[in-house]
Protein backbone atom coordinates (compact mmCIF):
# COMPACT_ATOMS: atom_id res chain seq x y z
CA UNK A 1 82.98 37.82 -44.17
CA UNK A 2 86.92 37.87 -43.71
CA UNK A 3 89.57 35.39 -42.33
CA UNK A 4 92.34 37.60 -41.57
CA UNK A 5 91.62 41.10 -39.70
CA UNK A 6 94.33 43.66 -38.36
CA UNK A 7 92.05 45.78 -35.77
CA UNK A 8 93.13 48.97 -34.43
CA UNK A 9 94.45 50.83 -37.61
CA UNK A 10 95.57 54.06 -36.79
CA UNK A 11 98.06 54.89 -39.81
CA UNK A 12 97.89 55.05 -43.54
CA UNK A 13 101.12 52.78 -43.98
CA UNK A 14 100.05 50.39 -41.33
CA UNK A 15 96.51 49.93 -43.54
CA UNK A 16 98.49 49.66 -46.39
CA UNK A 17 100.84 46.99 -44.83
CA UNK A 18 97.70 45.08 -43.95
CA UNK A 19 96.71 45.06 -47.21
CA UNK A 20 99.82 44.52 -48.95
CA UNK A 21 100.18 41.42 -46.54
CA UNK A 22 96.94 39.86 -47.49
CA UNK A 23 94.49 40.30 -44.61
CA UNK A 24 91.42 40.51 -45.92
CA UNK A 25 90.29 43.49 -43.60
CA UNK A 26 91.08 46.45 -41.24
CA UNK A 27 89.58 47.68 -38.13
CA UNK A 28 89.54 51.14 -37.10
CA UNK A 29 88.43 51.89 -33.34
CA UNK A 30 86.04 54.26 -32.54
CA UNK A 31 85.84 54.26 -28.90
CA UNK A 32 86.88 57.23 -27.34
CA UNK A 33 88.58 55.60 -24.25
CA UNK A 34 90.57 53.29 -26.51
CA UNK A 35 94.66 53.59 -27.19
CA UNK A 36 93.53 52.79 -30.60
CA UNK A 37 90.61 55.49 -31.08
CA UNK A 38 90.98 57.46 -34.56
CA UNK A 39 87.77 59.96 -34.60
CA UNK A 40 86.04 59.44 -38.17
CA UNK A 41 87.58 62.19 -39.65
CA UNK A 42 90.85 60.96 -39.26
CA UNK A 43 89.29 57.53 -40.41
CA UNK A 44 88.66 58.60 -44.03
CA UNK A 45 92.27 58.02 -45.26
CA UNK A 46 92.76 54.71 -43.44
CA UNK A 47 89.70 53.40 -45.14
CA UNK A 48 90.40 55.40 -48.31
CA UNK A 49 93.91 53.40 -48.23
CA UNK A 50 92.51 50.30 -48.81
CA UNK A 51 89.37 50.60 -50.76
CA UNK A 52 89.27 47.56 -53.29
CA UNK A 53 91.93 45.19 -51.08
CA UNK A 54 90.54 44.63 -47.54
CA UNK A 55 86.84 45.40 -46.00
CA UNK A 56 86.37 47.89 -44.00
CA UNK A 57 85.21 47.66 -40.35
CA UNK A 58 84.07 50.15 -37.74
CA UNK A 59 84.28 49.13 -33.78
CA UNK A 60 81.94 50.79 -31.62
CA UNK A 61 81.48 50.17 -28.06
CA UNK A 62 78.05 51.29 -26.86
CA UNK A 63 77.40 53.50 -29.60
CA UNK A 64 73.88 54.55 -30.44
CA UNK A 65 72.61 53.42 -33.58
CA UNK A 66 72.32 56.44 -34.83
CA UNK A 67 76.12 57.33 -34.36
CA UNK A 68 77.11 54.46 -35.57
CA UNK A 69 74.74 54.22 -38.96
CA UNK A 70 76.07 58.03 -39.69
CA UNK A 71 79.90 57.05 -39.20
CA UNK A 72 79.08 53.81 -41.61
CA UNK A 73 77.71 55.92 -44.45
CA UNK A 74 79.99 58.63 -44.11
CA UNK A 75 83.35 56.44 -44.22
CA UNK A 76 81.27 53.58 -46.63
CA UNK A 77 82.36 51.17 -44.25
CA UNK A 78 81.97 47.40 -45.23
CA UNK A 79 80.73 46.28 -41.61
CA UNK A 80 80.23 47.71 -37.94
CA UNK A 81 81.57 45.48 -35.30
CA UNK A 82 79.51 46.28 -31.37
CA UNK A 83 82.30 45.50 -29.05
CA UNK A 84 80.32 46.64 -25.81
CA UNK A 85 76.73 45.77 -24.14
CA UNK A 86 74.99 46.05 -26.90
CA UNK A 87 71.36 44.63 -26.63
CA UNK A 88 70.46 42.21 -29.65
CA UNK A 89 67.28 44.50 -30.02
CA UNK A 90 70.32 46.63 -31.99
CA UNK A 91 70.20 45.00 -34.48
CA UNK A 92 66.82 45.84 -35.33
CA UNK A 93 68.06 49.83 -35.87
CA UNK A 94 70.98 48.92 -38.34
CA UNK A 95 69.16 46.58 -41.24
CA UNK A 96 70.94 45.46 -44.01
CA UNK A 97 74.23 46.32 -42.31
CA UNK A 98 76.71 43.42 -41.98
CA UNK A 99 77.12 43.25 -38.02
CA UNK A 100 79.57 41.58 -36.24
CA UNK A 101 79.06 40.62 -32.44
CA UNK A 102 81.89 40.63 -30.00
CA UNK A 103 81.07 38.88 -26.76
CA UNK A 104 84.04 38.94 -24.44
CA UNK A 105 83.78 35.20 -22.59
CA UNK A 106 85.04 35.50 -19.14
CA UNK A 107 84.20 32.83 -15.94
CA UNK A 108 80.29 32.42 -17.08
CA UNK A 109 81.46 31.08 -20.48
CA UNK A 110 79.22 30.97 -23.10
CA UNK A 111 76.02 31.96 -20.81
CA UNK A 112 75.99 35.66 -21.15
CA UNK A 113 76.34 34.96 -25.30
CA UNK A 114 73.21 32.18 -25.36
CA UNK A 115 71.16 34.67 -23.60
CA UNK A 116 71.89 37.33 -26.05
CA UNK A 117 71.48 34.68 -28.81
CA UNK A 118 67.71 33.76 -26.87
CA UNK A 119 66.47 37.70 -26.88
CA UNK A 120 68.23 37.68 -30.58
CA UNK A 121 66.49 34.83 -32.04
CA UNK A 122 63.02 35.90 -30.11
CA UNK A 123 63.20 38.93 -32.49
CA UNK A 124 64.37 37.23 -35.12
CA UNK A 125 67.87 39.04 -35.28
CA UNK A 126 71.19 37.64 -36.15
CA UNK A 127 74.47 39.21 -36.85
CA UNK A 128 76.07 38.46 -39.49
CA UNK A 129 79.17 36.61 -37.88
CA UNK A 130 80.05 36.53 -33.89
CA UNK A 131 83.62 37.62 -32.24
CA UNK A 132 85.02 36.11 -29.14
CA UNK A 133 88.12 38.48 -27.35
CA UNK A 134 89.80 37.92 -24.33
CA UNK A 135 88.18 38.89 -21.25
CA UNK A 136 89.35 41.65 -18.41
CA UNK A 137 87.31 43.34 -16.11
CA UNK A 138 86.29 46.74 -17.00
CA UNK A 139 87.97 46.67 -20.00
CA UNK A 140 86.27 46.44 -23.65
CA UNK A 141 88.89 44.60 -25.56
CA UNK A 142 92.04 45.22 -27.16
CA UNK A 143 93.86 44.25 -23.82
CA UNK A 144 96.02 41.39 -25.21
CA UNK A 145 93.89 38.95 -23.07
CA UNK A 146 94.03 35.06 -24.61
CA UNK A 147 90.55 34.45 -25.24
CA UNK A 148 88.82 30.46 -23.79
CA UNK A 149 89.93 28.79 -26.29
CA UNK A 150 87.49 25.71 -25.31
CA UNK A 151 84.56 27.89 -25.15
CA UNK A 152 85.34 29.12 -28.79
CA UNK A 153 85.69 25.85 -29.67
CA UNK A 154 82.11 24.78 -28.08
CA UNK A 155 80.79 27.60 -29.86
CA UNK A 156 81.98 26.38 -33.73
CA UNK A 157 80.62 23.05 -32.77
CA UNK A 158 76.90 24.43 -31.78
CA UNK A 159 74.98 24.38 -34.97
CA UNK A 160 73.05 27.40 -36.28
CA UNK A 161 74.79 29.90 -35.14
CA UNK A 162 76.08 32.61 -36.96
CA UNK A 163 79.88 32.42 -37.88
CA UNK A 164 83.45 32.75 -35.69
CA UNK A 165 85.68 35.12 -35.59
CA UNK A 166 88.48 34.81 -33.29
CA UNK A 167 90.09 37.31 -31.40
CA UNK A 168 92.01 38.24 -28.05
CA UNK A 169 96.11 37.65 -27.49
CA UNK A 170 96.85 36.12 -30.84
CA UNK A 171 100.05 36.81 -32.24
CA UNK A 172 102.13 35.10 -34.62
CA UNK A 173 103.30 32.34 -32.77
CA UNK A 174 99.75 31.07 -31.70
CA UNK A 175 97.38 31.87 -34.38
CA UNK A 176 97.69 28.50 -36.00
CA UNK A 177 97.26 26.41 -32.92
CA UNK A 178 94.44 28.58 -32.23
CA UNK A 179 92.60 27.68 -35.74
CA UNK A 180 93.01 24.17 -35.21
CA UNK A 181 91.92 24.01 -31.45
CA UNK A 182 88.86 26.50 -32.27
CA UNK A 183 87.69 26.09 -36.04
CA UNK A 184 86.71 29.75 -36.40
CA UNK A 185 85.87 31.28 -39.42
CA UNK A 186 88.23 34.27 -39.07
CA UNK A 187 90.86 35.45 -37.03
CA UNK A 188 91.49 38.86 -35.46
CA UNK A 189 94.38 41.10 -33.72
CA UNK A 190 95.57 44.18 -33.01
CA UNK A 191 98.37 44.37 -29.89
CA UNK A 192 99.35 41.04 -31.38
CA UNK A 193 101.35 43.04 -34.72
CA UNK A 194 101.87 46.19 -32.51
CA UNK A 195 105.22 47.53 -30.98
CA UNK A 196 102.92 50.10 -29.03
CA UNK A 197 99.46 50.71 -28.81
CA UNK A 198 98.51 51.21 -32.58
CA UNK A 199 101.84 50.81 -33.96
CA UNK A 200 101.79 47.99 -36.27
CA UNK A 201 105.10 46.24 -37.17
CA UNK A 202 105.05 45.38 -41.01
CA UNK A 203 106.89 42.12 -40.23
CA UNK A 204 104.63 40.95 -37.52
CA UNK A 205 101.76 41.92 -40.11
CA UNK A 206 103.13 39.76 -42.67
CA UNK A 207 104.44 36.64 -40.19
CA UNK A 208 100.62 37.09 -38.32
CA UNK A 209 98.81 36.49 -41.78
CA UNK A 210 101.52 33.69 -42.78
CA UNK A 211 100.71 31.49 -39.79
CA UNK A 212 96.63 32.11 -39.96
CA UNK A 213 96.72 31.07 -43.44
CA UNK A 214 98.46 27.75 -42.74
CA UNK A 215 96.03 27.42 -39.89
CA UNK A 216 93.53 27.74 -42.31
CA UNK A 217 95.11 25.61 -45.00
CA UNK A 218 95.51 22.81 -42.01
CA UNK A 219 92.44 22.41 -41.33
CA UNK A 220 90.95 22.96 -44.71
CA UNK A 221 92.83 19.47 -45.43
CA UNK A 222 91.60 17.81 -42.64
């Protein structure tokens, strides 16, 4: 789906300095009780910003399907990304949407996520790709939390399973270690390029997307 995502876009010049850097997608937070939370309205021009250079991805966190299909159509969003405790049987009120996952992997592991995957996989449901954030009680993500790195990395080794995205605490200084320890298929942040709470930082944009492509490149060559 993507590589590189900067999540929590919450101004037109901070889309457009994704984009200009090269990530290959935004994220723009519709969960009310988020620091990052833009309503849909004020959405429009963020994904209006960078139609044609980056995908598009709504985060919704307990969202009926409903809510979330009419935000997706109304903003032409290029994905929807469930970041709460969302059942799999979801999936089976969005078709043909591309779905990301998030699973936020805490003391249990991967447990909670193979159970999801078992009531998934009895219904014959998969998202498209999976996300796994840092975890912090009572919080839904975006906390700056270093996701298990091992656990990710257990995950990309477990055939057929849908692909990785990784998020939680990855800045610029550890987003290539993290590619090479995990193997994911993309990389995500928000606080990570932020000098508050959706602020982005141009520069940390730009040195964030540097340092996940080498990741990538590295272990592209290996």
């Amino acid at each position: 789906m993507f590589q590189i995502k900067i999540c929590g876009i919450t101004r037109v010049c901070d889309a457009v300095a994704a984009a200009d850097a090269g990530a290959d997608a935004i994220g723009v937070n519709f969960f009310a009780r988020s620091s990052r939370y833009v309503s849909p309205l004020d959405a429009l021009p963020l994904v209006d910003a960078v139609a044609g250079r980056a995908l598009t991805v709504g985060v919704f966190v307990n969202t009926p399907a409903e809510e979330i299909a009419k935000i997706a159509d109304q903003l032409k969003l290029d994905a929807v990304q469930l970041h709460g405790d969302e059942p799999a049987s979801i999936l089976r009120a969005l078709p043909r949407r591309r779905v990301i996952k998030a699973f936020r992997v805490g003391p249990e592991g991967l447990a909670p996520l193979r159970a999801w995957f078992d009531d998934a996989m009895r219904g014959a449901l998969y998202p498209e790709s999976v996300l796994i954030d840092g975890c912090r009680p009572g919080e839904y993500g975006g906390t700056g939390q270093v996701a298990d790195w091992s656990a990710a990395a257990a995950y990309s080794r477990t055939p057929n399973l849908p692909p990785l995205v990784l998020a939680g605490g990855l800045r610029p200084e550890n987003v290539a270690e993290a590619i090479v320890q995990v193997r994911p298929t993309g990389v995500d942040t928000a606080g990570g390029v932020e000098t508050a709470p959706g602020v982005k930082c141009p520069a940390l944009i730009t040195a964030f997307v540097a340092a996940a492509r080498s990741g990538f490149a590295s272990i592209k060559s290996r």
